[in-house]
C-alpha atoms as a PDB file:
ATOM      1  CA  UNK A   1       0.000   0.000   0.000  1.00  0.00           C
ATOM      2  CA  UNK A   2       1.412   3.183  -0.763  1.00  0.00           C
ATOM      3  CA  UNK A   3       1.442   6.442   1.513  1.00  0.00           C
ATOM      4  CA  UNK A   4       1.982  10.016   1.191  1.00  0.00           C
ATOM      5  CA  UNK A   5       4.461  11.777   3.670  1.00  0.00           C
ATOM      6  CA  UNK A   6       3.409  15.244   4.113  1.00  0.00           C
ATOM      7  CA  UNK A   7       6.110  18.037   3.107  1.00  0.00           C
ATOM      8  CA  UNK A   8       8.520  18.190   6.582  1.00  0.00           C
ATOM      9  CA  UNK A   9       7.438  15.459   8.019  1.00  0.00           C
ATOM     10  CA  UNK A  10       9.465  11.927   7.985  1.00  0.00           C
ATOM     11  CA  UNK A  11      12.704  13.584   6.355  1.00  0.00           C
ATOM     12  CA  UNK A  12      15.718  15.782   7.440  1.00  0.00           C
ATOM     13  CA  UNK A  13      15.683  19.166   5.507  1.00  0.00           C
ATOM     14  CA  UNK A  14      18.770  19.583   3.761  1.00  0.00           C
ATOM     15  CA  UNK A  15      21.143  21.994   5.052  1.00  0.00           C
ATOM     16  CA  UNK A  16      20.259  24.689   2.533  1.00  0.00           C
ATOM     17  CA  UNK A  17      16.836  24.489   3.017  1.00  0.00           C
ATOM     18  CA  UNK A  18      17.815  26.120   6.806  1.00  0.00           C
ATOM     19  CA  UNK A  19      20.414  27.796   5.378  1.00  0.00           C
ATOM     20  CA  UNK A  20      17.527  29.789   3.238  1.00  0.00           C
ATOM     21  CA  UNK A  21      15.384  29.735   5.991  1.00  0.00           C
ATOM     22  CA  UNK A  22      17.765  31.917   7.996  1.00  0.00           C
ATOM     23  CA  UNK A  23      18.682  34.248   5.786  1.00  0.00           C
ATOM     24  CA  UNK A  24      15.947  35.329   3.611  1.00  0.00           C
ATOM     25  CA  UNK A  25      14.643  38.082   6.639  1.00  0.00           C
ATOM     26  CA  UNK A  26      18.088  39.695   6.137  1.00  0.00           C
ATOM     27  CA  UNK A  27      17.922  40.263   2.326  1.00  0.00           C
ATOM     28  CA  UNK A  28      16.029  43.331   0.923  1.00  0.00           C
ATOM     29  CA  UNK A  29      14.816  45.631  -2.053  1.00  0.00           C
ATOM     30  CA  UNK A  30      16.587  48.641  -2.591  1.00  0.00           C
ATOM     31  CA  UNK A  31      15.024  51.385  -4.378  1.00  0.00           C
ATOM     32  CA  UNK A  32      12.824  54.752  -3.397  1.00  0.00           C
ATOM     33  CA  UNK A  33      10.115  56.482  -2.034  1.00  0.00           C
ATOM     34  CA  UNK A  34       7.980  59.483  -4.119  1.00  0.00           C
ATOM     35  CA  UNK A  35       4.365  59.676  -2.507  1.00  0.00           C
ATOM     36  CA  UNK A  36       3.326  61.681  -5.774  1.00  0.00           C
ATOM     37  CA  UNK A  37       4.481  58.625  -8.366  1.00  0.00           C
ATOM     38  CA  UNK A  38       2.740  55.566  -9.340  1.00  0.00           C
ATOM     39  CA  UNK A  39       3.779  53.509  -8.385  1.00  0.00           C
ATOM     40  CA  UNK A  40       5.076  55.622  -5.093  1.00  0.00           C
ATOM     41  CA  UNK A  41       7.832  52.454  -5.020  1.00  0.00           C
ATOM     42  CA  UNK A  42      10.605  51.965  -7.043  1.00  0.00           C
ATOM     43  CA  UNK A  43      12.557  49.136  -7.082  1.00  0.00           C
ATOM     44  CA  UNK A  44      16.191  49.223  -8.504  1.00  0.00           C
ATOM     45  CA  UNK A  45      18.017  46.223  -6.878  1.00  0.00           C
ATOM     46  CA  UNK A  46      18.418  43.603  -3.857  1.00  0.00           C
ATOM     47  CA  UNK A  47      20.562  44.478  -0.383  1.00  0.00           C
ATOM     48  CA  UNK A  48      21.194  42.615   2.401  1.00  0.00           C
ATOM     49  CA  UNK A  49      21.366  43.500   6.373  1.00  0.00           C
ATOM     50  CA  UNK A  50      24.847  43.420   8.087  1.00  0.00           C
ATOM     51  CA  UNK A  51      26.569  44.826  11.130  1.00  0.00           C
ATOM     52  CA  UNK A  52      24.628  46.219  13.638  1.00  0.00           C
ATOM     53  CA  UNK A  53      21.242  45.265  11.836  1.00  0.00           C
ATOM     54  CA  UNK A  54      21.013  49.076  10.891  1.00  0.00           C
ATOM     55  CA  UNK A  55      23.555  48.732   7.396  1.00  0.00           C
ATOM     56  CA  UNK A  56      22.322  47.648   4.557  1.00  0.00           C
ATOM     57  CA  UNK A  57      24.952  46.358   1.666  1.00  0.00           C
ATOM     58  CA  UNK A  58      24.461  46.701  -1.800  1.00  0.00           C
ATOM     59  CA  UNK A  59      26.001  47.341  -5.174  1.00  0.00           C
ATOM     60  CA  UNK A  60      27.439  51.272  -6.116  1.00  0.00           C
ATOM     61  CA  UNK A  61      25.574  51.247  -9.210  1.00  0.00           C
ATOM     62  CA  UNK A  62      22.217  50.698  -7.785  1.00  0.00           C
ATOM     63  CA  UNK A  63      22.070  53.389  -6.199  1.00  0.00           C
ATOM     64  CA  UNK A  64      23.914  55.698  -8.525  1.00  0.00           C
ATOM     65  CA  UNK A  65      20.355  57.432 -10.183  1.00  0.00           C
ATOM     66  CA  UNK A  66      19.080  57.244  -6.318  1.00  0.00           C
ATOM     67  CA  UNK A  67      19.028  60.685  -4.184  1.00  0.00           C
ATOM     68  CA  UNK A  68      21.362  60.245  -1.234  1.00  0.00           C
ATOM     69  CA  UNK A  69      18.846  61.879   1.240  1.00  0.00           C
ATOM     70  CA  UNK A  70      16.135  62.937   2.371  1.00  0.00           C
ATOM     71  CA  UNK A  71      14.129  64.736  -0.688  1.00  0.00           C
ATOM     72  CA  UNK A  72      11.078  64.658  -2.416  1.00  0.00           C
ATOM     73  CA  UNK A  73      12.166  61.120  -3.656  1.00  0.00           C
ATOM     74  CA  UNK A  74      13.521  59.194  -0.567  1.00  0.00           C
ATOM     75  CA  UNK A  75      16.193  56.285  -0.974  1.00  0.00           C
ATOM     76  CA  UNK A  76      15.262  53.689   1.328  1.00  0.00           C
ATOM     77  CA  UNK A  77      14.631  49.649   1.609  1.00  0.00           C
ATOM     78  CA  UNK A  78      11.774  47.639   0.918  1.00  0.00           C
ATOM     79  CA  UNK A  79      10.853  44.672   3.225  1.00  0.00           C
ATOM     80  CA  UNK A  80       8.221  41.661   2.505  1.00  0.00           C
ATOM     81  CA  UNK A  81       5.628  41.782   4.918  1.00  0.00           C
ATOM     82  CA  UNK A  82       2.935  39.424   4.166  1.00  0.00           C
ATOM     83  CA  UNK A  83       1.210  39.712   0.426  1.00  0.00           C
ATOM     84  CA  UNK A  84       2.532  43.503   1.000  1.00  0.00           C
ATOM     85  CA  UNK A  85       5.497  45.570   1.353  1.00  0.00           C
ATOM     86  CA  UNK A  86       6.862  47.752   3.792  1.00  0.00           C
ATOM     87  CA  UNK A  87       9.472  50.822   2.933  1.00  0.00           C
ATOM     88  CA  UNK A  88      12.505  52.006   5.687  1.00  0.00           C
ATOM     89  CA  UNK A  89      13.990  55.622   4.662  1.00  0.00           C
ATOM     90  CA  UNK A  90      18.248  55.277   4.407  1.00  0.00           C
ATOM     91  CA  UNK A  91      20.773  56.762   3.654  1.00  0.00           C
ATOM     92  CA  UNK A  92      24.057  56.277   1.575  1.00  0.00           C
ATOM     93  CA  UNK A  93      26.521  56.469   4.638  1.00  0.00           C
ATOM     94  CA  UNK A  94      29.744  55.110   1.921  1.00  0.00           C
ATOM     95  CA  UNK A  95      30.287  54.596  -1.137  1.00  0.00           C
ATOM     96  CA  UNK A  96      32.765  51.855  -3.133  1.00  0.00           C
ATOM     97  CA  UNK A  97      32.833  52.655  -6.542  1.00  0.00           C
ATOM     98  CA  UNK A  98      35.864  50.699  -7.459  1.00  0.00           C
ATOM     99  CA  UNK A  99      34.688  47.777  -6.095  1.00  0.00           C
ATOM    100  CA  UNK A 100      31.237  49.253  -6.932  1.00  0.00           C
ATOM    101  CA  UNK A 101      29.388  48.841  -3.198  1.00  0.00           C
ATOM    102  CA  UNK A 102      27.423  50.988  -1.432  1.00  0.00           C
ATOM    103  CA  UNK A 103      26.446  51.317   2.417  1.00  0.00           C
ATOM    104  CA  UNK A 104      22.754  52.580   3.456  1.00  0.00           C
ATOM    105  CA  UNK A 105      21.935  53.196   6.885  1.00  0.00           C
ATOM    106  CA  UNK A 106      18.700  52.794   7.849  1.00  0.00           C
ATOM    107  CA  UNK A 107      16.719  56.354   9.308  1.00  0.00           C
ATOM    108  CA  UNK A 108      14.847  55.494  12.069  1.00  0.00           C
ATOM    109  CA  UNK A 109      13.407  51.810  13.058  1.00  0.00           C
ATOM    110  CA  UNK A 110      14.239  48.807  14.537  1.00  0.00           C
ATOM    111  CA  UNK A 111      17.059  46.746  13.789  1.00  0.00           C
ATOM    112  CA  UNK A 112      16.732  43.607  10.776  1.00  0.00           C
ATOM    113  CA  UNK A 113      18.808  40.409  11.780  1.00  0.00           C
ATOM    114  CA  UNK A 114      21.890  40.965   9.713  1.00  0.00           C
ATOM    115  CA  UNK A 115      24.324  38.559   8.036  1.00  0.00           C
ATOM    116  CA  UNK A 116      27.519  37.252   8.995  1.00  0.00           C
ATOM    117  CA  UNK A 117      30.503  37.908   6.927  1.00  0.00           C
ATOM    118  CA  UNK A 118      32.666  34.741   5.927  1.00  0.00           C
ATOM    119  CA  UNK A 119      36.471  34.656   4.928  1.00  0.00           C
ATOM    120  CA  UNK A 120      36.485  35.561   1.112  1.00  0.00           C
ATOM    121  CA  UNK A 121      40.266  35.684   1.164  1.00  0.00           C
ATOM    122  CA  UNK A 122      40.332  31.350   1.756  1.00  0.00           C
ATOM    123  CA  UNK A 123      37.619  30.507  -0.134  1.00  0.00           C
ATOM    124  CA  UNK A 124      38.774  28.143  -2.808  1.00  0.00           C
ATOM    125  CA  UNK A 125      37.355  27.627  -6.216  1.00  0.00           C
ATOM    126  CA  UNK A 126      34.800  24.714  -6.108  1.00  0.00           C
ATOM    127  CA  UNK A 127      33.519  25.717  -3.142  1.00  0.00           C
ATOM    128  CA  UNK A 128      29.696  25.616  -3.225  1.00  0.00           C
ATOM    129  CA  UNK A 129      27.696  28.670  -2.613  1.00  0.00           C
ATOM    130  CA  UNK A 130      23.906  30.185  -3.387  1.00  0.00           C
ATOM    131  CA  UNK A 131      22.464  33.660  -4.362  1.00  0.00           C
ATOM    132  CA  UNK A 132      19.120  34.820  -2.790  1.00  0.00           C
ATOM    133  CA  UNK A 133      17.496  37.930  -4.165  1.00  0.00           C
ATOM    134  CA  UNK A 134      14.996  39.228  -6.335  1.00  0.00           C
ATOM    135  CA  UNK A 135      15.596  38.738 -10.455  1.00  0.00           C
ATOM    136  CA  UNK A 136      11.965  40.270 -10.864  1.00  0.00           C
ATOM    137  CA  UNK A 137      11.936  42.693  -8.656  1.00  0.00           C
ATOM    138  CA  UNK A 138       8.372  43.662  -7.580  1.00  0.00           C
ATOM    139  CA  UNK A 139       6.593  42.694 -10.912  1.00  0.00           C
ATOM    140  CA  UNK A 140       5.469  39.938  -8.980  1.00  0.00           C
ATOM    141  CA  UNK A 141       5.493  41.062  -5.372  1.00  0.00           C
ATOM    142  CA  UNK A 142       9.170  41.016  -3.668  1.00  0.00           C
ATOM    143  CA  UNK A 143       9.605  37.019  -3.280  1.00  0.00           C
ATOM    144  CA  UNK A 144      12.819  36.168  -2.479  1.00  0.00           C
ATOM    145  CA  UNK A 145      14.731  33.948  -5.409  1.00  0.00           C
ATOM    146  CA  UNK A 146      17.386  31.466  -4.345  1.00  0.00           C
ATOM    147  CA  UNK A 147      20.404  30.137  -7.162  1.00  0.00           C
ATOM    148  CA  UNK A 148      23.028  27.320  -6.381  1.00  0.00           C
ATOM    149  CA  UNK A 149      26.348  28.584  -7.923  1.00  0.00           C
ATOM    150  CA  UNK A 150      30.017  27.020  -7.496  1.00  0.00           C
ATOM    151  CA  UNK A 151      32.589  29.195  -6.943  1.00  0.00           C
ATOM    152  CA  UNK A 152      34.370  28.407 -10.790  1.00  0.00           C
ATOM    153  CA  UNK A 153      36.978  30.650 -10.583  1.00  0.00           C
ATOM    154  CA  UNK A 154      38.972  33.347  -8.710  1.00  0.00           C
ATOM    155  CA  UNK A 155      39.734  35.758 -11.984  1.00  0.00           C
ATOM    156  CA  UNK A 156      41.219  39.543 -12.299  1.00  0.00           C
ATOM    157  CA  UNK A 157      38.600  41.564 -12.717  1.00  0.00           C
ATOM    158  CA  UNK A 158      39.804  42.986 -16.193  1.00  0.00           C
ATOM    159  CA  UNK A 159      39.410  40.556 -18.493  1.00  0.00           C
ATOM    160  CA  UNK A 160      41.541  40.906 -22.361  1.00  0.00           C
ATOM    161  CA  UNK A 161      40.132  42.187 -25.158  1.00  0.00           C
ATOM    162  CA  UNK A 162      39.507  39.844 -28.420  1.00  0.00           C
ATOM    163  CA  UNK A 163      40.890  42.915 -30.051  1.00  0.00           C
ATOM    164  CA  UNK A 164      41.756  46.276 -29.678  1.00  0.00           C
ATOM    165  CA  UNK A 165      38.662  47.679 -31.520  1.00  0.00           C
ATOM    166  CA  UNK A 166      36.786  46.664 -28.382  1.00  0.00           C
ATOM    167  CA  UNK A 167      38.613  48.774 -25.769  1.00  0.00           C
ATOM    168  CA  UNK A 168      36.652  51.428 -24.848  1.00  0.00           C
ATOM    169  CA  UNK A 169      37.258  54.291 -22.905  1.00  0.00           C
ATOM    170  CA  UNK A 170      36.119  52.467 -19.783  1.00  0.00           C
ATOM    171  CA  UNK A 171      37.847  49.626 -20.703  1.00  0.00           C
ATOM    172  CA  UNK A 172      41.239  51.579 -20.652  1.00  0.00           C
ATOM    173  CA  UNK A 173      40.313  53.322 -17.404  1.00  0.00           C
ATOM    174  CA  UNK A 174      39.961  50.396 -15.834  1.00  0.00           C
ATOM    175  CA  UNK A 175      43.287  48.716 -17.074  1.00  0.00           C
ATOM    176  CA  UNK A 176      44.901  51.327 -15.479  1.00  0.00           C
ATOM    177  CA  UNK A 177      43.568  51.160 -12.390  1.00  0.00           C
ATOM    178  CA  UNK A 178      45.477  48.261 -10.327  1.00  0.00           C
ATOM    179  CA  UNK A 179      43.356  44.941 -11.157  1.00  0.00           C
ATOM    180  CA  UNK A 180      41.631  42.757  -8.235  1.00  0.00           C
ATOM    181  CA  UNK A 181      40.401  39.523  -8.171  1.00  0.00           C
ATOM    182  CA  UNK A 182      36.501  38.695  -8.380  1.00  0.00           C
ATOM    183  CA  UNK A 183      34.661  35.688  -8.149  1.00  0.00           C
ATOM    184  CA  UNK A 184      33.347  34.506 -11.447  1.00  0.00           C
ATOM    185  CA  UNK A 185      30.055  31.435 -10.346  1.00  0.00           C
ATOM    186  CA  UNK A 186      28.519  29.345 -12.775  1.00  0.00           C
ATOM    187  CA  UNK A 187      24.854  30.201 -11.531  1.00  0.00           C
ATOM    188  CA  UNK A 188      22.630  32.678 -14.069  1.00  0.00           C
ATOM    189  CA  UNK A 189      21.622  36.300 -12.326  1.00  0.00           C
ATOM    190  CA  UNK A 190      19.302  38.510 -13.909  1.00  0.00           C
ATOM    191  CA  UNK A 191      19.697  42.551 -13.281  1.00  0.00           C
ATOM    192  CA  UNK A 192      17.438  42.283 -10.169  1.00  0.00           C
ATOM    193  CA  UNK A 193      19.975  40.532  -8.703  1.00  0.00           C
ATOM    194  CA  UNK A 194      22.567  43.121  -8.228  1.00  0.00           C
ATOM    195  CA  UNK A 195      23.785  43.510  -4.687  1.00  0.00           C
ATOM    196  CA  UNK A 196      22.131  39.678  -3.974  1.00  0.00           C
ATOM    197  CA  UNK A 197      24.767  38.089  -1.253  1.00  0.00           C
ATOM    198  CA  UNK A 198      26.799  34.962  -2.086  1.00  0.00           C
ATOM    199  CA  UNK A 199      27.135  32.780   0.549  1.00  0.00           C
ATOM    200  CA  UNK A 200      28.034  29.513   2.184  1.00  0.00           C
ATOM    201  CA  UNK A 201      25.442  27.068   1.696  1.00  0.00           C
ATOM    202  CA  UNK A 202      26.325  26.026   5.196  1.00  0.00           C
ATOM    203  CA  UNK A 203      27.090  28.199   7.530  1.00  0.00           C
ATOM    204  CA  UNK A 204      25.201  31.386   5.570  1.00  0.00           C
ATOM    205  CA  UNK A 205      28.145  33.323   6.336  1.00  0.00           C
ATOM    206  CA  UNK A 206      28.425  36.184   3.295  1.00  0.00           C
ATOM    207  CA  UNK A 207      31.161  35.757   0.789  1.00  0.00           C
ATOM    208  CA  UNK A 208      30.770  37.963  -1.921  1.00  0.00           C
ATOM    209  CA  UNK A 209      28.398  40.049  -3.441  1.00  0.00           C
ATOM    210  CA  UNK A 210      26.552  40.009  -6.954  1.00  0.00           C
ATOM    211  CA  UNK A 211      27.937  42.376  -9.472  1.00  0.00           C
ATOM    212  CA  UNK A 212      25.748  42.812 -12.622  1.00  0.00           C
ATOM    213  CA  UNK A 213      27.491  45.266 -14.582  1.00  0.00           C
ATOM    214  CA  UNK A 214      29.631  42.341 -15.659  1.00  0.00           C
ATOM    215  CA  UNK A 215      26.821  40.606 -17.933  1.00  0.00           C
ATOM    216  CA  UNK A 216      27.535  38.938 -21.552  1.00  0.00           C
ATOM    217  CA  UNK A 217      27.052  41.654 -24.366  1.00  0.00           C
ATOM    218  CA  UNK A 218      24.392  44.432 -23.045  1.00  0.00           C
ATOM    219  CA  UNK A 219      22.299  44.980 -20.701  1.00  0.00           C
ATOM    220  CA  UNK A 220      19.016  44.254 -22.525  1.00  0.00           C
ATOM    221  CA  UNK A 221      20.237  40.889 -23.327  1.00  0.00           C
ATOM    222  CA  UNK A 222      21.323  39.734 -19.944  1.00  0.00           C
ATOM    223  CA  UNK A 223      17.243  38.551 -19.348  1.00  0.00           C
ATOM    224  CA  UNK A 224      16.710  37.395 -23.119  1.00  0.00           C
ATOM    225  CA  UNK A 225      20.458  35.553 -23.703  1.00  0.00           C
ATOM    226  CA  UNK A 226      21.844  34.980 -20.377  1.00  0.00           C
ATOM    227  CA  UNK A 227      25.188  34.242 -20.212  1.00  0.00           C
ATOM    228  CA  UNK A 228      25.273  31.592 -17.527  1.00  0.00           C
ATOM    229  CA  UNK A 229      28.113  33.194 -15.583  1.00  0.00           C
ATOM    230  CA  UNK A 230      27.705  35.689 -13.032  1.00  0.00           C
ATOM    231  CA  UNK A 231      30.418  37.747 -11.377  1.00  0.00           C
ATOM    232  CA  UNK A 232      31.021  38.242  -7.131  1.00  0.00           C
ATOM    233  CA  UNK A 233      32.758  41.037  -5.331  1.00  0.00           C
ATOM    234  CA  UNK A 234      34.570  39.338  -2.661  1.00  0.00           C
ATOM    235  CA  UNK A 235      32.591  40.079   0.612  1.00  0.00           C
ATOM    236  CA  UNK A 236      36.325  41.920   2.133  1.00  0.00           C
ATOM    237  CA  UNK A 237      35.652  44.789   0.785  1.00  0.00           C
ATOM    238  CA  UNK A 238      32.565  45.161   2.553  1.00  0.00           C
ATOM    239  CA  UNK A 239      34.231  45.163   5.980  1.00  0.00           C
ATOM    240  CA  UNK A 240      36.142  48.397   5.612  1.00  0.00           C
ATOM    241  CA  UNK A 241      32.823  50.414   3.982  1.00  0.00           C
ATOM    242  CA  UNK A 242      30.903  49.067   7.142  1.00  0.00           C
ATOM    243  CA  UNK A 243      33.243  51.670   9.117  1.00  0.00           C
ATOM    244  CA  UNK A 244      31.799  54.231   7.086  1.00  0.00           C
ATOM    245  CA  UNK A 245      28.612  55.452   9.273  1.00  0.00           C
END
């Protein structure tokens, strides 16, 4: 006779099923505030909760077109709260633009439980990690979005030319600038995704941070032709913006 065993009953989860569980409350929207627009919420990208529960990590060019204060449009977070949404005022307290991160601080409010950051600088390639954010941002409701990735390589973050007709001015900039390394996973972001945390599947603890400026061809395509890589700021870099209040 056969039997059905309801969901979470009669088996172990796995260890990223808690692993999700415990960190999804600490990963939110980034975006703004304008009571007079309709939508009144914008969303431009994901962040996650660190420090003190009051910082909020995400990625420089997020929050580039964002105002940095209090104004008629308001850079804030959004949190899931039921079927609904909830938006906390910030601030940009720093600002990384080389290893494009940013640091909000959160107005007023209660503290969000924040993340723990790993050791970036002995992580090894093959190491198995996962992405949570949100590739759609609120088209259909903020629901958080978890990817598996491995950790494929451990690469300069300049990568050669084919030829020379595709240097750009950028391009050059950033060859002269000294080259670091970035994490380059074999997991598929979307532009949602940007400032999504990368971290042990484990222990949770943060080890890098989603970078989507470094997509296959342009930015259109990176929902339409994927590349299947995705690119990681190592999570170090976050420890010395956290100072930055």
């Amino acid at each position: 006779m056969l039997c059905s065993i309801p969901l979470g009953q009669g088996a172990h989860a796995s260890p990223l099923e808690k692993t999700i569980a415990a960190v999804k409350p600490s990963i939110v929207g980034v975006g703004s505030y304008q009571k007079t627009r309709s939508p009144p919420i914008r969303f431009v990208g994901t962040g996650w909760v660190a420090g003190d529960g009051m910082s909020v990590i995400t990625n420089s060019h997020v929050v580039a077109e964002l105002p940095d204060g209090v104004n008629i449009e308001q850079l804030g977070i959004v949190v899931a709260q039921g079927e609904g949404v909830v938006f906390r005022p910030a601030r940009l307290a720093g600002r990384d633009a080389v290893h494009d991160l940013a640091h909000l601080r959160l107005i007023d409010g209660p503290p969000l439980p924040a993340l723990k950051l790993g050791d970036s600088m002995n992580v090894a390639e093959g190491h198995d990690l996962a992405f949570t954010g949100f590739p759609l941002g609120m088209v259909l409701g903020l629901h958080h979005v978890t990817h598996r990735a491995t950790l494929s390589a451990i690469t300069p973050i300049v990568m050669p030319s084919i030829s020379s007709g595709k240097l750009d001015a950028r391009a050059i900039v950033a060859l002269q600038r000294d080259a670091f390394k970035i994490f380059q996973l074999d997991g598929t972001a979307y532009p949602g995704n940007s400032g999504s945390p990368v971290y042990d599947i484990d222990t949770g603890a943060v080890l890098g941070v989603i970078n989507m400026v470094f997509v296959k061809g342009l930015k259109e395509t990176a929902i339409t032709a994927p590349s299947g890589i995705t690119y990681a700021v190592p999570a170090r870099y976050v420890e010395a913006l956290l100072q930055q209040k």
